[in-house]
Protein backbone atom coordinates (compact mmCIF):
# COMPACT_ATOMS: atom_id res chain seq x y z
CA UNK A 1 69.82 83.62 105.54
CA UNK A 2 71.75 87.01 104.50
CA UNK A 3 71.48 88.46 101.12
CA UNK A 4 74.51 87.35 99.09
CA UNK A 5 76.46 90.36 98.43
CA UNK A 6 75.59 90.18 95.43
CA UNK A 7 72.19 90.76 95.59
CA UNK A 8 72.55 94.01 97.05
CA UNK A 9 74.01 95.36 94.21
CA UNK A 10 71.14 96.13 92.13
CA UNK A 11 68.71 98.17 90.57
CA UNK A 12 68.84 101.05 92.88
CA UNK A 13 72.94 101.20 91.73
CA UNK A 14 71.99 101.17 88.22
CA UNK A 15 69.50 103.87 88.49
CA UNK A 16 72.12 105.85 90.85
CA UNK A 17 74.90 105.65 88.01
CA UNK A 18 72.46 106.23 85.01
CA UNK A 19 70.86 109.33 87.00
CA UNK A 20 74.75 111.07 87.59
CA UNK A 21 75.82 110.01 83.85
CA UNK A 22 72.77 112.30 82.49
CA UNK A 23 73.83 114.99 84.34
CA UNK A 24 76.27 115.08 82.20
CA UNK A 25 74.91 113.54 79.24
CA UNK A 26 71.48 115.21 78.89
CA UNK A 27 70.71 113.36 75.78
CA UNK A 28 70.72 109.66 78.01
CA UNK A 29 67.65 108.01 78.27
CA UNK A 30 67.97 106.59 82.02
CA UNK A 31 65.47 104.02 81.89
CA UNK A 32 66.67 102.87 78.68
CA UNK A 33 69.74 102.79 80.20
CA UNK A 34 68.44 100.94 82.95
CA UNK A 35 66.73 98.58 81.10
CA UNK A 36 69.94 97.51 79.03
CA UNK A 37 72.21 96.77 82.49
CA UNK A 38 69.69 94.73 84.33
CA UNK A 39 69.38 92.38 80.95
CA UNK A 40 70.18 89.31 82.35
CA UNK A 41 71.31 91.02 85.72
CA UNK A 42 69.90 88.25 87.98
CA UNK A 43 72.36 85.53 86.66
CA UNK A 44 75.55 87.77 87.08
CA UNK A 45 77.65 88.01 89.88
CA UNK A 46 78.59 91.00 91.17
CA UNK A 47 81.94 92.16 89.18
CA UNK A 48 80.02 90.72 85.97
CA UNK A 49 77.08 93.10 87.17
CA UNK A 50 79.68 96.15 87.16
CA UNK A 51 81.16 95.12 83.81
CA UNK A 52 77.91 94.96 82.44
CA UNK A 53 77.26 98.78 83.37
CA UNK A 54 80.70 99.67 82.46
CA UNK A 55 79.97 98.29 78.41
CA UNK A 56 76.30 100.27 78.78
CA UNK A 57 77.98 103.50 80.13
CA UNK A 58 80.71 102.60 76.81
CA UNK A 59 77.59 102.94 74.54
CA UNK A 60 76.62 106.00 75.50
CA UNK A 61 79.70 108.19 75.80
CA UNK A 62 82.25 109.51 73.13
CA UNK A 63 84.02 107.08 71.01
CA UNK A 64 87.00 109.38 71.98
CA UNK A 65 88.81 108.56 75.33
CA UNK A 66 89.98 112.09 75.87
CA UNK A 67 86.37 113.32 75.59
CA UNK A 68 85.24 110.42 77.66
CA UNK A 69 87.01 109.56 80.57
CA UNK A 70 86.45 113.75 81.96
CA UNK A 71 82.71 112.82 81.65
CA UNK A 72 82.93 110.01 83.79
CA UNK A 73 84.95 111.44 86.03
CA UNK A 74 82.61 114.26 86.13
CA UNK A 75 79.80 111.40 87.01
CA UNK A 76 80.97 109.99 89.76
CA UNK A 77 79.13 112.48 92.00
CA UNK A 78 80.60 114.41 95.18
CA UNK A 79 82.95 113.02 97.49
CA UNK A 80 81.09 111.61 100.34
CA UNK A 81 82.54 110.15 103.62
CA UNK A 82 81.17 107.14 105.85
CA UNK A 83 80.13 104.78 102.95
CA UNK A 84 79.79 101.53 104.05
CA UNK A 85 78.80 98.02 102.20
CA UNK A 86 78.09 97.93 98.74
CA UNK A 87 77.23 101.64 98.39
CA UNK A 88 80.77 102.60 97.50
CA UNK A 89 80.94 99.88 94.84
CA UNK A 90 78.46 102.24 92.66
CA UNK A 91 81.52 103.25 91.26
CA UNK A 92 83.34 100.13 90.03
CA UNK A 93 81.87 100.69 86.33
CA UNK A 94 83.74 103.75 86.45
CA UNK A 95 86.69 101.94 87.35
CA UNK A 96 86.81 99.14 84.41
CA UNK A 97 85.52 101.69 82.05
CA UNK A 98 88.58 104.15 82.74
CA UNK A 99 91.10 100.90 82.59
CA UNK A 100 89.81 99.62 79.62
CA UNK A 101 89.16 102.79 77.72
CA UNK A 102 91.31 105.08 78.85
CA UNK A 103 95.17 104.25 78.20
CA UNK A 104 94.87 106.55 74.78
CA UNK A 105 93.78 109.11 77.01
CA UNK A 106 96.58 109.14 79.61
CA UNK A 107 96.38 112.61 81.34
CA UNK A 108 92.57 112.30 81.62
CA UNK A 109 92.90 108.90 83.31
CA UNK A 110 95.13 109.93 85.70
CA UNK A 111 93.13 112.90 86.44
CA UNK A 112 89.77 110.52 86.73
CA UNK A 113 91.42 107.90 89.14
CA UNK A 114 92.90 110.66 91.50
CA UNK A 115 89.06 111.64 91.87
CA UNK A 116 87.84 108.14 91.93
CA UNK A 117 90.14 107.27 94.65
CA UNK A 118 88.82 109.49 96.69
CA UNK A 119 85.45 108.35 96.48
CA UNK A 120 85.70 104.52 95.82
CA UNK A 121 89.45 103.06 94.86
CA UNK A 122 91.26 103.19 91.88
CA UNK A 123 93.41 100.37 92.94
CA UNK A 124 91.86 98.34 89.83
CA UNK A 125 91.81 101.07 86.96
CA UNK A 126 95.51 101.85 88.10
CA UNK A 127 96.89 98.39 87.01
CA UNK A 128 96.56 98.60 83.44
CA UNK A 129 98.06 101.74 82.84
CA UNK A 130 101.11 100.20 85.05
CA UNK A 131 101.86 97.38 82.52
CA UNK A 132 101.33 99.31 79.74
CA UNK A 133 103.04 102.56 80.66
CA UNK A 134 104.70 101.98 83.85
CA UNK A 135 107.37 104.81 83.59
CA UNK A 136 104.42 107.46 82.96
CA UNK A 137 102.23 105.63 85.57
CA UNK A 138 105.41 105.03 88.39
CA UNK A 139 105.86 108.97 87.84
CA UNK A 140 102.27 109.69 88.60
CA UNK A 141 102.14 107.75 91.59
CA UNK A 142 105.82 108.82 92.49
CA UNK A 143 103.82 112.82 93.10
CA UNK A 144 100.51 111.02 94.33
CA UNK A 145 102.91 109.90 97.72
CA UNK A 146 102.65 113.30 98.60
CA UNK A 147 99.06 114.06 98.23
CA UNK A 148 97.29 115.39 101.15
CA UNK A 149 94.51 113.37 100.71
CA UNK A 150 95.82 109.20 102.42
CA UNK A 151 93.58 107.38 99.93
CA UNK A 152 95.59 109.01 97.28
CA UNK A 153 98.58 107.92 99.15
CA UNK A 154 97.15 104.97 99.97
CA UNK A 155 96.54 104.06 95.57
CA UNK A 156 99.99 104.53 95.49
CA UNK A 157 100.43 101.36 97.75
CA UNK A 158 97.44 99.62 96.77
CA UNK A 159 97.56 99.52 93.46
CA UNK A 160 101.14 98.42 93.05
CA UNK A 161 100.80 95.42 95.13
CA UNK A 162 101.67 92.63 92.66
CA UNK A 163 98.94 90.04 93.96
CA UNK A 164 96.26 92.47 94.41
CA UNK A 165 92.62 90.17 95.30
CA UNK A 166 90.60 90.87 92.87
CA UNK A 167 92.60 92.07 90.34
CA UNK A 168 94.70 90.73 87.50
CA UNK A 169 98.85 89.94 88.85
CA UNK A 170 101.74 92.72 87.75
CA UNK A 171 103.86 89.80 86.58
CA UNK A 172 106.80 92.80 85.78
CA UNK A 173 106.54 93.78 89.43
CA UNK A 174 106.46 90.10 90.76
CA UNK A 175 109.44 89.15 88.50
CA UNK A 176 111.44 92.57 90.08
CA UNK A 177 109.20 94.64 92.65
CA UNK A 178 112.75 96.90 92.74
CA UNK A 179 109.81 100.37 91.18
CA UNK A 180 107.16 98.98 93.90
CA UNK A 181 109.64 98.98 96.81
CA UNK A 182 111.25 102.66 95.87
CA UNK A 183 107.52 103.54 96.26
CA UNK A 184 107.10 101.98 99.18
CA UNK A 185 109.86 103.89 101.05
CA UNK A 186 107.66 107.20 100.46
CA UNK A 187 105.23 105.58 102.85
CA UNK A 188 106.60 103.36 105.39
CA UNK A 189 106.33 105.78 107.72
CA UNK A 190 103.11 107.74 106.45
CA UNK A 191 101.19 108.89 109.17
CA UNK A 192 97.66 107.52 108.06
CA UNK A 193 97.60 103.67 109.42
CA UNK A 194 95.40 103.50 105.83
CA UNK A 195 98.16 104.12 104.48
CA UNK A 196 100.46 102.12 106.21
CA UNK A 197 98.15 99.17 106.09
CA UNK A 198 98.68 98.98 102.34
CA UNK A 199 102.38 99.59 102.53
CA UNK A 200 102.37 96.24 105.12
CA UNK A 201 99.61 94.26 102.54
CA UNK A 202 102.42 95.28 99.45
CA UNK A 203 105.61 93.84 100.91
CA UNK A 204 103.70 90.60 102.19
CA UNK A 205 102.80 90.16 98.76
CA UNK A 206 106.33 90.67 97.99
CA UNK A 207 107.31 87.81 100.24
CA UNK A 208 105.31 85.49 98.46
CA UNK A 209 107.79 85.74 95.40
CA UNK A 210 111.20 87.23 97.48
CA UNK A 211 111.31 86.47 100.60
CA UNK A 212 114.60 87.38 100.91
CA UNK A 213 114.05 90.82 98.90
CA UNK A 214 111.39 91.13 101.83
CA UNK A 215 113.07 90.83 104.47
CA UNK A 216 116.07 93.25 103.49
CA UNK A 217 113.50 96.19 103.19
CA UNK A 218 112.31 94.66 106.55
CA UNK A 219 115.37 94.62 108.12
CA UNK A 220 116.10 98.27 106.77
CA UNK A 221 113.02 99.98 107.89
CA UNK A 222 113.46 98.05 111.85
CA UNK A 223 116.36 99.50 112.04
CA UNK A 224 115.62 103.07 110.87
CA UNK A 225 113.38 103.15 114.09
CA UNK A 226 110.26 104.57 114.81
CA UNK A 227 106.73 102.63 116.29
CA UNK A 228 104.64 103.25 112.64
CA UNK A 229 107.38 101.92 110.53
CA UNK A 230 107.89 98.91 113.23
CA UNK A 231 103.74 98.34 112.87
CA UNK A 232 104.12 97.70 109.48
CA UNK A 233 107.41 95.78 109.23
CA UNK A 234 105.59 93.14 112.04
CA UNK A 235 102.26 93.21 109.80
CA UNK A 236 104.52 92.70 106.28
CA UNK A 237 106.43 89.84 107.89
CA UNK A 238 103.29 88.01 108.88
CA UNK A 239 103.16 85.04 105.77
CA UNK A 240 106.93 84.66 106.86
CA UNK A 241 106.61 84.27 110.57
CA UNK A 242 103.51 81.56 110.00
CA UNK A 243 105.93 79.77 107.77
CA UNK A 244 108.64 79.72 110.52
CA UNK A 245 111.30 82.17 108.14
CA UNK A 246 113.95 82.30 110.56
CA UNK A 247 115.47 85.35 109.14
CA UNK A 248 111.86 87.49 109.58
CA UNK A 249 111.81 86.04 113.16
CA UNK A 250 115.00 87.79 113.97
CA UNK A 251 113.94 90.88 112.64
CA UNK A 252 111.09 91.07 115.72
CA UNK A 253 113.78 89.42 118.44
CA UNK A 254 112.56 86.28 117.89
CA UNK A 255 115.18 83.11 117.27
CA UNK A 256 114.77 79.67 117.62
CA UNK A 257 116.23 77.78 121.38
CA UNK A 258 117.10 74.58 122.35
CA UNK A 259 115.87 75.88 125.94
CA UNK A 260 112.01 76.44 124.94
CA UNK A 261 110.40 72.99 125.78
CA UNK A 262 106.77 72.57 125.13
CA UNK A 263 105.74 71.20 128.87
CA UNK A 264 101.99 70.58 127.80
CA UNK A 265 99.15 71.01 124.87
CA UNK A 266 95.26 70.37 125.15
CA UNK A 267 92.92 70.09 122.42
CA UNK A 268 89.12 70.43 123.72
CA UNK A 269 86.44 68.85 122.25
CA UNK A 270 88.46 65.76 120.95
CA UNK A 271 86.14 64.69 118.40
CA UNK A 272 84.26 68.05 117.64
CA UNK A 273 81.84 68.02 114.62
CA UNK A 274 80.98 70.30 112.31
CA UNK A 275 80.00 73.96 113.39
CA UNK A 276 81.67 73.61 116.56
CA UNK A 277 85.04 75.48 117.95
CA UNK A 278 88.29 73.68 118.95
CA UNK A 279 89.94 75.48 121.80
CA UNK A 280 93.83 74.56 121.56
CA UNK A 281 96.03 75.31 124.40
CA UNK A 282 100.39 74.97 124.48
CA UNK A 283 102.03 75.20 127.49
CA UNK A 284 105.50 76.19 127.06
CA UNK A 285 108.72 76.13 129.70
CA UNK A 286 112.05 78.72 129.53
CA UNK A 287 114.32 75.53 131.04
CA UNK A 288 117.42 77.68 131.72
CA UNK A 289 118.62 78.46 135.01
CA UNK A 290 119.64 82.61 134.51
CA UNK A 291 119.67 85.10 131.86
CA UNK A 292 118.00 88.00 130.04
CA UNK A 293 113.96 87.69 128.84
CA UNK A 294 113.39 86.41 125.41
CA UNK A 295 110.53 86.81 123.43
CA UNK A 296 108.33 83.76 122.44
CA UNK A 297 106.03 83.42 119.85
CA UNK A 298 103.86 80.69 119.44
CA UNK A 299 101.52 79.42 116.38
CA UNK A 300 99.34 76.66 116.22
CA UNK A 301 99.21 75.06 112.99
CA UNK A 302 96.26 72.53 112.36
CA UNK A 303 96.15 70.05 109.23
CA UNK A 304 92.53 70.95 107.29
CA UNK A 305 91.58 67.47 106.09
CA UNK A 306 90.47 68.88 102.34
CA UNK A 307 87.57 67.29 100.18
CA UNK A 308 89.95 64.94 98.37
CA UNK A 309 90.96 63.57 101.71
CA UNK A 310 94.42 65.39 101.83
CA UNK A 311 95.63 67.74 104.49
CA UNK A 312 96.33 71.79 104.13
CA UNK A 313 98.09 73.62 106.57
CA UNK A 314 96.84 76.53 108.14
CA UNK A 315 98.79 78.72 111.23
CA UNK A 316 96.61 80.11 113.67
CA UNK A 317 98.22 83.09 116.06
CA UNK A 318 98.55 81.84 119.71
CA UNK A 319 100.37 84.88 121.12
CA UNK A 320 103.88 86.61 121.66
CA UNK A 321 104.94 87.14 125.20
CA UNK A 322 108.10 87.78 127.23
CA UNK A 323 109.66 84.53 129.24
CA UNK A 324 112.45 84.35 131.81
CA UNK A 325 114.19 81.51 132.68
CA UNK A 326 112.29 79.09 135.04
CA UNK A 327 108.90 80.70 133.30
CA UNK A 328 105.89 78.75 131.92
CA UNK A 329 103.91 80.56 129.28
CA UNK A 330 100.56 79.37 128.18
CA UNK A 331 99.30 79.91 124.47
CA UNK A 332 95.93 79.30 122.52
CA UNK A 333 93.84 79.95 120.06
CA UNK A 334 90.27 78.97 119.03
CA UNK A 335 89.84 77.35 115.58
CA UNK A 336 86.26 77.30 113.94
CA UNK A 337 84.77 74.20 112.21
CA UNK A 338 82.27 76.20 110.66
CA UNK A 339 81.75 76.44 107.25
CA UNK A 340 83.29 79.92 105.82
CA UNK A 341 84.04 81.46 101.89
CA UNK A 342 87.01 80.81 102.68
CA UNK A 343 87.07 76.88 104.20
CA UNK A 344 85.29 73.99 104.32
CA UNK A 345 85.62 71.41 107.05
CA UNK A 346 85.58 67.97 106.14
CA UNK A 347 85.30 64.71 108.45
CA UNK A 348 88.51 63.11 109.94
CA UNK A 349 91.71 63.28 111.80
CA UNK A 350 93.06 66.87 111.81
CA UNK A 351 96.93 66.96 112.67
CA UNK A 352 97.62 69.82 114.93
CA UNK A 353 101.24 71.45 115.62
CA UNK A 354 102.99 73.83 117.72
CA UNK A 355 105.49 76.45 116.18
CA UNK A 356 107.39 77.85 118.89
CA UNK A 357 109.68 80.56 117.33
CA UNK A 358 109.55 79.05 114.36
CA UNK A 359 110.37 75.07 115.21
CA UNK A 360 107.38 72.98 114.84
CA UNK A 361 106.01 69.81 117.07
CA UNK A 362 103.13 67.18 116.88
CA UNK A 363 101.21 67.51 119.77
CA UNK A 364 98.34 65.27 118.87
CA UNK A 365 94.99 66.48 116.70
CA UNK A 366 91.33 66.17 116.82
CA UNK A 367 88.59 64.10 114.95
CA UNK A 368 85.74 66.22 113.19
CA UNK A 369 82.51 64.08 113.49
């Protein structure tokens, strides 16, 4: 079995951040140090194991923020490119220590998360200077989307998202994302896909709350052109095109027809169990007799049976393709029964649909054994 994430992050971190802290703090005892953040490590989990080292770092520096935060900023080491895994995480204490410590020490803080970014993300530490100070902090970030450096940029995006994983919700940003979006338009057309990633991520988060406030912005960057502001309009209208939105459908040349007739649909293994894949095909038919292409997007949405016996609907991508009249286009997808994070299969009749541009039809289901 793998090593739970977890896991990974452990003693060798501690030792890592409580060997840079005494560079500058001379005085610090590291295994002392080290001794009081693996108290009770075992039974944390892995942001409770960061928080833990943040409060020990707390003990050790000034009791003044301004003094503070340039220490830790100073500890976070040099900037180092190609982390991968949990290494990078070494620096979340940082992160909760500047966010909970450092709003009386505003300069500083900004200071510290432009060099955190750069080595970890400050997309967490950012957040609570944004709902206590968001003119200061919008200003900040207004000059940061025109760093050189794209994960600079890329905070700017990141950390404004209103429904950030991981982090707590802006509920000022979700209840008017007007600031986010003016930031936004800095970096639609950014030339770092990092960057433009995040811009996509932010205004599908917006869509959760506004659709409609979505799609405008959508609809304003399609038609100002361009193929890296078109990426990211397709990847922020995702949630809305699995949900059928008619209006982000037409944005990408996509609207619903009378004329798109689904001809056939397969669902193989019919009674798969647990662990297995379901491969589920759609055959669908362009019935009229002459004009133009159209584009045709097709999603397969199958009914999760949950542990509580209801159902949950989740869209699965079966492709986008061109169709002429007469023409027969075939879509699929695979769907895992395995157990993920993320799902759980359960035994029973899963309900499975076809969205074709948006319009959704039964086309039978399969039993999980």
């Amino acid at each position: 079995m793998a090593q739970a994430w977890k896991d990974s992050y452990d003693a060798a971190i501690v030792a890592w951040v409580g060997e840079h802290l005494a560079e500058v703090l001379p005085e610090l005892d590291v295994p002392a140090f080290a001794s009081a953040c693996l108290d009770g490590f075992d039974e944390l989990e892995l942001m409770a194991r960061a928080d833990r080292i943040a409060v020990v770092m707390a003990e050790h520096l000034p009791a003044d923020p301004r003094a503070a935060i340039p220490l830790v900023a100073a500890a976070m080491g040099p900037i180092e490119t190609g982390l991968r895994g949990i290494t990078p995480f070494r620096l979340m204490p940082h992160s909760i220590y500047i966010g909970r410590h450092g709003l009386a020490a505003f300069e500083e803080s900004m200071a510290a998360q432009h060099a955190l970014t750069q080595r970890f993300t400050a997309e967490f530490s950012i957040r609570p200077f944004l709902a206590a100070a968001p003119e200061c902090t919008l200003a900040q970030l207004r000059t940061w989307a025109q760093d050189p450096d794209e994960r600079v940029r890329r905070l700017v995006s990141e950390g404004t998202r209103p429904r950030l994983p991981w982090a707590p919700r802006l509920p000022a940003f979700i209840a008017d994302p007007t600031p986010v979006i003016e930031l936004l338009d800095l970096l639609c057309d950014d030339t770092s896909l990092l960057v433009r990633r995040s811009v996509a991520n932010n205004v599908n988060d917006i869509a959760k709350d506004h659709p409609e406030v979505a799609v405008e912005v959508a609809a304003r960057w399609w038609e100002l052109g361009g193929q890296r502001r078109r990426w990211v309009v397709r990847h922020a209208l995702r949630t809305l095109v699995k949900r059928g939105d008619p209006a982000a459908l037409a944005i990408l040349g996509i609207a619903a027809a009378d004329h798109l007739v689904i001809r056939g649909a397969s669902v193989e293994p019919a009674t798969p169990t647990i662990g297995d894949r379901a491969r589920i095909e759609v055959e669908v038919a362009d019935t009229r007799a002459s004009g133009p292409a159209e584009q045709v997007a097709v999603d397969v949405v199958v009914h999760f049976v949950k542990a509580n016996g209801a159902a949950s609907a989740k869209v699965f991508k079966g492709g986008v393709r061109s169709l002429g009249p007469g023409e027969v286009g075939r879509f699929g997808c695979a769907v895992s029964l395995a157990v993920h994070t993320t799902r759980t299969p359960y035994r029973g009749w899963h309900a499975v649909e076809a969205q074709v541009n948006g319009v959704r039809t039964p086309i039978g289901g399969f039993e999980v054994r």
